[in-house]
C-alpha atoms as a PDB file:
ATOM      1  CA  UNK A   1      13.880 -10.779 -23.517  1.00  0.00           C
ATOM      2  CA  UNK A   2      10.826  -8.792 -23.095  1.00  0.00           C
ATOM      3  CA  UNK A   3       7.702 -10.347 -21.337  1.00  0.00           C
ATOM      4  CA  UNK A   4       8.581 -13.865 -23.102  1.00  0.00           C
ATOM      5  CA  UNK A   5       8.498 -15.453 -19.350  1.00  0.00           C
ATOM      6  CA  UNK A   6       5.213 -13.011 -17.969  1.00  0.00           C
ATOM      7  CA  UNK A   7       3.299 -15.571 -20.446  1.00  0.00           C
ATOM      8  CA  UNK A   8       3.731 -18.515 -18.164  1.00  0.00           C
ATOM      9  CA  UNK A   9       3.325 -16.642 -14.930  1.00  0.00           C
ATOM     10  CA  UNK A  10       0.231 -16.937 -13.206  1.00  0.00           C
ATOM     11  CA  UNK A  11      -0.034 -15.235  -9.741  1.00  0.00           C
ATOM     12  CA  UNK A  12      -3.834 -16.764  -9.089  1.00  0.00           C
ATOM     13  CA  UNK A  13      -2.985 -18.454  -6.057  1.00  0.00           C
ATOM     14  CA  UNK A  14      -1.114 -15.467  -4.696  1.00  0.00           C
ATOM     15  CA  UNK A  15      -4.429 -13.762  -5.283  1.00  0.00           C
ATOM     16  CA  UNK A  16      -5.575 -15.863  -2.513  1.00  0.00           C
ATOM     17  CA  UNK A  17      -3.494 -13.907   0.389  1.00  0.00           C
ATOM     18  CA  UNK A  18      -4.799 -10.573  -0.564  1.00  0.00           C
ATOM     19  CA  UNK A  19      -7.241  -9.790   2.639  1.00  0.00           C
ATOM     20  CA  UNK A  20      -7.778  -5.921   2.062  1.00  0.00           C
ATOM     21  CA  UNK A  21     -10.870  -4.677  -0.806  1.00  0.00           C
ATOM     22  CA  UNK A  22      -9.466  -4.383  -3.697  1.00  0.00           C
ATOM     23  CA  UNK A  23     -10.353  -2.486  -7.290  1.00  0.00           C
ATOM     24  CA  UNK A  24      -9.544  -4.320 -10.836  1.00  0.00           C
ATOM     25  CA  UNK A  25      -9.458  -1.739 -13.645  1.00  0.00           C
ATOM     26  CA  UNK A  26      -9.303  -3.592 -17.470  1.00  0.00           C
ATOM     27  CA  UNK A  27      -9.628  -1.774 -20.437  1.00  0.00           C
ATOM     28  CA  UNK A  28     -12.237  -2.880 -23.136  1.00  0.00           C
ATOM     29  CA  UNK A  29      -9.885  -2.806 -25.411  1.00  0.00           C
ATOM     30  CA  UNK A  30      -6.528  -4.210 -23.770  1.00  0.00           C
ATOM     31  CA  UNK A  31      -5.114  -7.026 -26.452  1.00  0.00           C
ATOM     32  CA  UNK A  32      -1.925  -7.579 -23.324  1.00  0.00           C
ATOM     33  CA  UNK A  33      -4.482  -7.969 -20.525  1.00  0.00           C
ATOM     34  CA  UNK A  34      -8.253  -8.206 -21.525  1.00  0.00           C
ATOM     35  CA  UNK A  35     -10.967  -8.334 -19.659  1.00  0.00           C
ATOM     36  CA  UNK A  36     -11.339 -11.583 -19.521  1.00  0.00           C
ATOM     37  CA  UNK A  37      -8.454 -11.805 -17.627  1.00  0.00           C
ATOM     38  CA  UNK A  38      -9.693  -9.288 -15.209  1.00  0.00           C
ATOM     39  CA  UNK A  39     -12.774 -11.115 -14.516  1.00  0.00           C
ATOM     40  CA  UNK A  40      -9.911 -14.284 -13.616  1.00  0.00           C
ATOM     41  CA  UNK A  41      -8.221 -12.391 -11.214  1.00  0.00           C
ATOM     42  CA  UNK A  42     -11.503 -11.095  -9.431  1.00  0.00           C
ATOM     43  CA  UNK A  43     -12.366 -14.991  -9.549  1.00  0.00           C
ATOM     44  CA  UNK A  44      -8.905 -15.763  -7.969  1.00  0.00           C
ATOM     45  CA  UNK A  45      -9.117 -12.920  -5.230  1.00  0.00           C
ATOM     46  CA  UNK A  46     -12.416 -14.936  -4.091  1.00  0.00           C
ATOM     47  CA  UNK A  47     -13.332 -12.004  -1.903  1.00  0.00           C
ATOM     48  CA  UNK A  48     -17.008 -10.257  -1.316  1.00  0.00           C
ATOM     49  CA  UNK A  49     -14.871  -6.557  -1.464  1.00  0.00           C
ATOM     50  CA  UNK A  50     -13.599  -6.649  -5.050  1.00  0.00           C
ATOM     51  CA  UNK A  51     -14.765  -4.463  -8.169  1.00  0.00           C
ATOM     52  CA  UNK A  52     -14.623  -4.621 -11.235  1.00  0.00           C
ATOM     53  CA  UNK A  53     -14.446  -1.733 -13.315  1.00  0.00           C
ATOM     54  CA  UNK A  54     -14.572  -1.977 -17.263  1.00  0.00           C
ATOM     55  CA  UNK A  55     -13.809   1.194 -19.349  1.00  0.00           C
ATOM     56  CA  UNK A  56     -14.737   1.019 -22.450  1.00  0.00           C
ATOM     57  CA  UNK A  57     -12.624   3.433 -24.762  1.00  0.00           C
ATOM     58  CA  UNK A  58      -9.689   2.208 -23.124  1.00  0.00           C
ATOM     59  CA  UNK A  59      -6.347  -0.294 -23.749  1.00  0.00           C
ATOM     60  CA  UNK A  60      -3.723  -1.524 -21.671  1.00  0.00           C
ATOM     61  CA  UNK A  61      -2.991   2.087 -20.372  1.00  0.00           C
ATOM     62  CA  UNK A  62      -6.816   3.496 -19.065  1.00  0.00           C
ATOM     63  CA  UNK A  63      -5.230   5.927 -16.928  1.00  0.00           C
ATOM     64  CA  UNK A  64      -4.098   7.712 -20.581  1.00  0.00           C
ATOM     65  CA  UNK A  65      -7.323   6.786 -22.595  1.00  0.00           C
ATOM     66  CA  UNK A  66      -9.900   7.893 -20.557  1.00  0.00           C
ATOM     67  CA  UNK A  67      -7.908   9.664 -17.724  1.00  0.00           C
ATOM     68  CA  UNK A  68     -11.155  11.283 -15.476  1.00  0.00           C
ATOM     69  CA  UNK A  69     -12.890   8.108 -15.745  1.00  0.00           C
ATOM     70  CA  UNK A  70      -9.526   6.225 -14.235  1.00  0.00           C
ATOM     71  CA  UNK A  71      -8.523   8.433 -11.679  1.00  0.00           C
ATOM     72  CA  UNK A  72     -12.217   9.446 -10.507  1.00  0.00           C
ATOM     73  CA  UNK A  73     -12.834   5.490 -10.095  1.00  0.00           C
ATOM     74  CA  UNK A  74      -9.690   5.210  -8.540  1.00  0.00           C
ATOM     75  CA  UNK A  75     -10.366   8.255  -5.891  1.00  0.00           C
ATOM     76  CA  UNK A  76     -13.879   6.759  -4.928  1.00  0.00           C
ATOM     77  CA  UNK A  77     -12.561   3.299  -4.162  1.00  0.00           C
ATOM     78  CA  UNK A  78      -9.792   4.767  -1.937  1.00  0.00           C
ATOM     79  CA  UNK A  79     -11.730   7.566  -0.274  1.00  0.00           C
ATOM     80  CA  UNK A  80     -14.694   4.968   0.420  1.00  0.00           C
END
């Protein structure tokens, strides 16, 4: 029940296929997925057009913590 089976899932190779940029948000403070984990699935996209984007008053749900800072990086990474 829950996420009990998200702990064993690991999408890293499915990373791989991604051929479009792409922009990782993580939160500072996110205990679910921390930035270390962001900086794995950068790793795992192996691509030259990824960012990585760390905010640092935020948790698992930046788009609430620090809403302007989200949704401003967010609109410069698609309008780019």
């Amino acid at each position: 029940m829950g996420f009990d089976g998200e702990k064993e899932m690991d999408q890293r190779e499915a990373l791989r296929r991604i051929e479009i940029p792409v922009l990782v948000l993580a939160g500072a403070l996110d205990p679910i997925t921390p930035v270390a984990s962001a900086e794995e699935i950068v790793a795992a996209l192996g691509r030259p057009d990824v960012e990585l984007e760390v905010l640092g008053a935020s948790g698992h749900f930046a788009h609430l913590s620090e809403p302007d800072r989200f949704f401003s990086l967010v609109q410069s990474f698609v309008l780019a």
